[in-house]
Protein backbone atom coordinates (compact mmCIF):
# COMPACT_ATOMS: atom_id res chain seq x y z
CA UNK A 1 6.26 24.37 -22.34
CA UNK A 2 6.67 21.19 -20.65
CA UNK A 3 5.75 17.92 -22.90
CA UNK A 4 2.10 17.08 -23.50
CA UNK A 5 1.01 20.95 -22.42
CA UNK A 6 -0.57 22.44 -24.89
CA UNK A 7 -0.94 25.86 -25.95
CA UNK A 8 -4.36 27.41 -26.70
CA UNK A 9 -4.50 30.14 -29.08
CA UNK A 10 -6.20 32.96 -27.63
CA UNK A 11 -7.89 34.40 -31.16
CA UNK A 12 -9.03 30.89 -31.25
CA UNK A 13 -10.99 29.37 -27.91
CA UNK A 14 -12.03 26.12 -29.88
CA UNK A 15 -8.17 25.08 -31.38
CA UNK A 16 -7.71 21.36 -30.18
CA UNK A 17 -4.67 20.45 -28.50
CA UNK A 18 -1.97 18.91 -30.27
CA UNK A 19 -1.66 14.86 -29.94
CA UNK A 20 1.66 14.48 -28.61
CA UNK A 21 3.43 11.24 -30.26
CA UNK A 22 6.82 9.34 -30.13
CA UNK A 23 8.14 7.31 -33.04
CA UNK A 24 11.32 5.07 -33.78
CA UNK A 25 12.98 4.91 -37.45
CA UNK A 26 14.74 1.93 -37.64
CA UNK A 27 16.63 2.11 -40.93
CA UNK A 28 18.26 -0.33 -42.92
CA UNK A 29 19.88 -0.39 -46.28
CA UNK A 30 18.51 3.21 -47.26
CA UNK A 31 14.90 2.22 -45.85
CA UNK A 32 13.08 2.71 -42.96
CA UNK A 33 10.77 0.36 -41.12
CA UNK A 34 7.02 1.35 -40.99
CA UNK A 35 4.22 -0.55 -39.96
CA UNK A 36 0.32 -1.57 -41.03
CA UNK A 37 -2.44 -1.67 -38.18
CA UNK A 38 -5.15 -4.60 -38.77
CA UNK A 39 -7.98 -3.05 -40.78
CA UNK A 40 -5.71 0.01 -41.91
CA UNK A 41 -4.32 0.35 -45.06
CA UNK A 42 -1.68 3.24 -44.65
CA UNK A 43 1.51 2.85 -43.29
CA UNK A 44 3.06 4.41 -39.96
CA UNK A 45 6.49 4.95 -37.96
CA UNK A 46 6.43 2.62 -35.07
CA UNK A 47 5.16 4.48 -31.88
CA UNK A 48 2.51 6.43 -30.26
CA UNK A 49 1.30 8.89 -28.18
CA UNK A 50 3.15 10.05 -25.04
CA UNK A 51 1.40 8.55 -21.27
CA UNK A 52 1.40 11.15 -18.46
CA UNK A 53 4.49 10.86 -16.54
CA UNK A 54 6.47 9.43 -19.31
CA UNK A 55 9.40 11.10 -21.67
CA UNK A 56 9.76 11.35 -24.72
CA UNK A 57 12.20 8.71 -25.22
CA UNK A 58 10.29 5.86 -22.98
CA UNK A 59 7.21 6.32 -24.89
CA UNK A 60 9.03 5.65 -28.32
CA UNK A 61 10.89 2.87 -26.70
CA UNK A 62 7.76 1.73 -25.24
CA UNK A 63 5.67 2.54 -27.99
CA UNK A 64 8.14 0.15 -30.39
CA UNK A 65 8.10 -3.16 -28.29
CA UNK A 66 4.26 -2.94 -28.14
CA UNK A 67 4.29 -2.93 -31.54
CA UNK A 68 7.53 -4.58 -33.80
CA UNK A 69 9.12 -6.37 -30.51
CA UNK A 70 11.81 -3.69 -30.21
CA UNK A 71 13.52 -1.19 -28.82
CA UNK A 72 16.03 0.93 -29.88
CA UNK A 73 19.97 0.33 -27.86
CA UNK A 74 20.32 2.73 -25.54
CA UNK A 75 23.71 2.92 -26.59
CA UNK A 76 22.61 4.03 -30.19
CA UNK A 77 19.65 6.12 -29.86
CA UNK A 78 19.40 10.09 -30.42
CA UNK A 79 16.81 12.12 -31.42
CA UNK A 80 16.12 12.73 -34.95
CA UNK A 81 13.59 15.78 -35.50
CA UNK A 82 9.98 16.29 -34.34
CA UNK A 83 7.28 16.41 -37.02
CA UNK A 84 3.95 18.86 -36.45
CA UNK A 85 1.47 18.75 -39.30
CA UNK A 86 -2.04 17.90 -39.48
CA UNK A 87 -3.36 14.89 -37.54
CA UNK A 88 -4.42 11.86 -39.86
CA UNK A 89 -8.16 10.95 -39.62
CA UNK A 90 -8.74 14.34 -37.24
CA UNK A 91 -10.95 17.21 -37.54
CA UNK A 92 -9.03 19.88 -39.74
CA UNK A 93 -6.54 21.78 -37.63
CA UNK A 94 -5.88 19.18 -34.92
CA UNK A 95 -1.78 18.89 -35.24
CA UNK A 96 -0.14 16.16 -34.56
CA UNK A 97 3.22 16.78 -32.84
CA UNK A 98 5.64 13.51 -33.66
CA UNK A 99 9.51 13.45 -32.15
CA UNK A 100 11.75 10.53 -34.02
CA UNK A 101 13.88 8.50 -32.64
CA UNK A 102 16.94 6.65 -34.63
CA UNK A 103 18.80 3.49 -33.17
CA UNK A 104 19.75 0.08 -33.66
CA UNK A 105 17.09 -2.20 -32.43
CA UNK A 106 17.39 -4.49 -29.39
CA UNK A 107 15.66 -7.14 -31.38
CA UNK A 108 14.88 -8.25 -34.74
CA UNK A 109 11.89 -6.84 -35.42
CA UNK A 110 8.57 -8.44 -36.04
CA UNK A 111 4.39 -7.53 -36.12
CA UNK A 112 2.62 -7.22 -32.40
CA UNK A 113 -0.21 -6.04 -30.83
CA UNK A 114 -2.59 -4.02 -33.67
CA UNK A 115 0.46 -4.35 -36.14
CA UNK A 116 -0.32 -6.51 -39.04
CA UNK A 117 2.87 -6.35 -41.11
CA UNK A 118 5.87 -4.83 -41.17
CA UNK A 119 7.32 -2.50 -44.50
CA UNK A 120 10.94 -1.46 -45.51
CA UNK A 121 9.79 1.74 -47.44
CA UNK A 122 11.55 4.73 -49.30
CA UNK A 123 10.08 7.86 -50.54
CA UNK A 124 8.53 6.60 -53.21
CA UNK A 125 6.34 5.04 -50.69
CA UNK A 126 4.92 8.55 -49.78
CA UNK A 127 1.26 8.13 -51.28
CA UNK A 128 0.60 5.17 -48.53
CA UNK A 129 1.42 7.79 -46.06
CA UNK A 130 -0.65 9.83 -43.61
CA UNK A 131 0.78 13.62 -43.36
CA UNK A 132 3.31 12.85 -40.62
CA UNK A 133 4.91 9.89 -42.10
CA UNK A 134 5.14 11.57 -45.39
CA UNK A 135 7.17 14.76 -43.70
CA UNK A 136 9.55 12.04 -41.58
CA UNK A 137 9.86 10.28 -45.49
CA UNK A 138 10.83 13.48 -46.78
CA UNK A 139 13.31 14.21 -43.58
CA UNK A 140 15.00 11.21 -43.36
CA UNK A 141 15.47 11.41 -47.32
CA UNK A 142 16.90 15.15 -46.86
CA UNK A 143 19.06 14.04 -44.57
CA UNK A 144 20.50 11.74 -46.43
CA UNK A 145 19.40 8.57 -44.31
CA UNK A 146 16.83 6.86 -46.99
CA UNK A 147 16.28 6.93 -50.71
């Protein structure tokens, strides 16, 4: 399955497709940088869903200058794990299916477009997660990267 197809399952005519979504963890001093939206009051990985024609990797990169003012080195980046759990603020059973990015950023980064402020969070910031950014909390913790 190429990226942003989406499998229907057959028992099921009415499952919705998956949202398809890139995300950057830029980590620093056993914490990793998520982000507020204006108006929102959980906090997210920097990133977004994946445009037609794009890769996984450009829409991350993409995705994180639109919204902290940077981009992850090339010369640093690699691809952490992909996330699928239930979509925040969907009907139940729409997935969303998140791939993370690690790397140094190009920039130091800062609050753009919808992003209001910027957070250096651990685990025990779980509770001001949505689903997916509590399973990359609890990743990036098993692994060792974040407290």
């Amino acid at each position: 399955m190429q990226t942003g197809e989406v499998s229907l399952d057959a028992a099921s005519p009415q499952t919705l497709p998956d949202i398809i979504v890139s995300a950057v963890a830029i980590i620093r001093d056993r914490r990793v940088l998520m982000v507020t939206a204006r108006g929102r009051d959980v906090v997210y990985m920097p990133g977004g869903k994946v445009d037609a024609g794009e890769t996984l990797l450009e829409a991350a990169q993409r995705e994180s200058r639109e919204e902290v003012s940077a981009g992850l080195r090339p010369d640093s980046v690699r691809e952490l794990f992909t996330v699928v759990t239930q979509a925040h603020g969907e009907p139940e059973g729409r997935m969303v299916r998140m791939t993370l990015f690690a790397g140094e950023p190009d920039a130091e980064p800062r609050p753009a477009a919808e992003v209001s402020a910027l957070h250096w969070v651990t685990t025990a910031d779980l509770h001001r997660c949505p689903p997916a950014g509590a399973e990359v909390l609890r990743r990036l913790a098993a692994s060792g990267l974040i407290d």
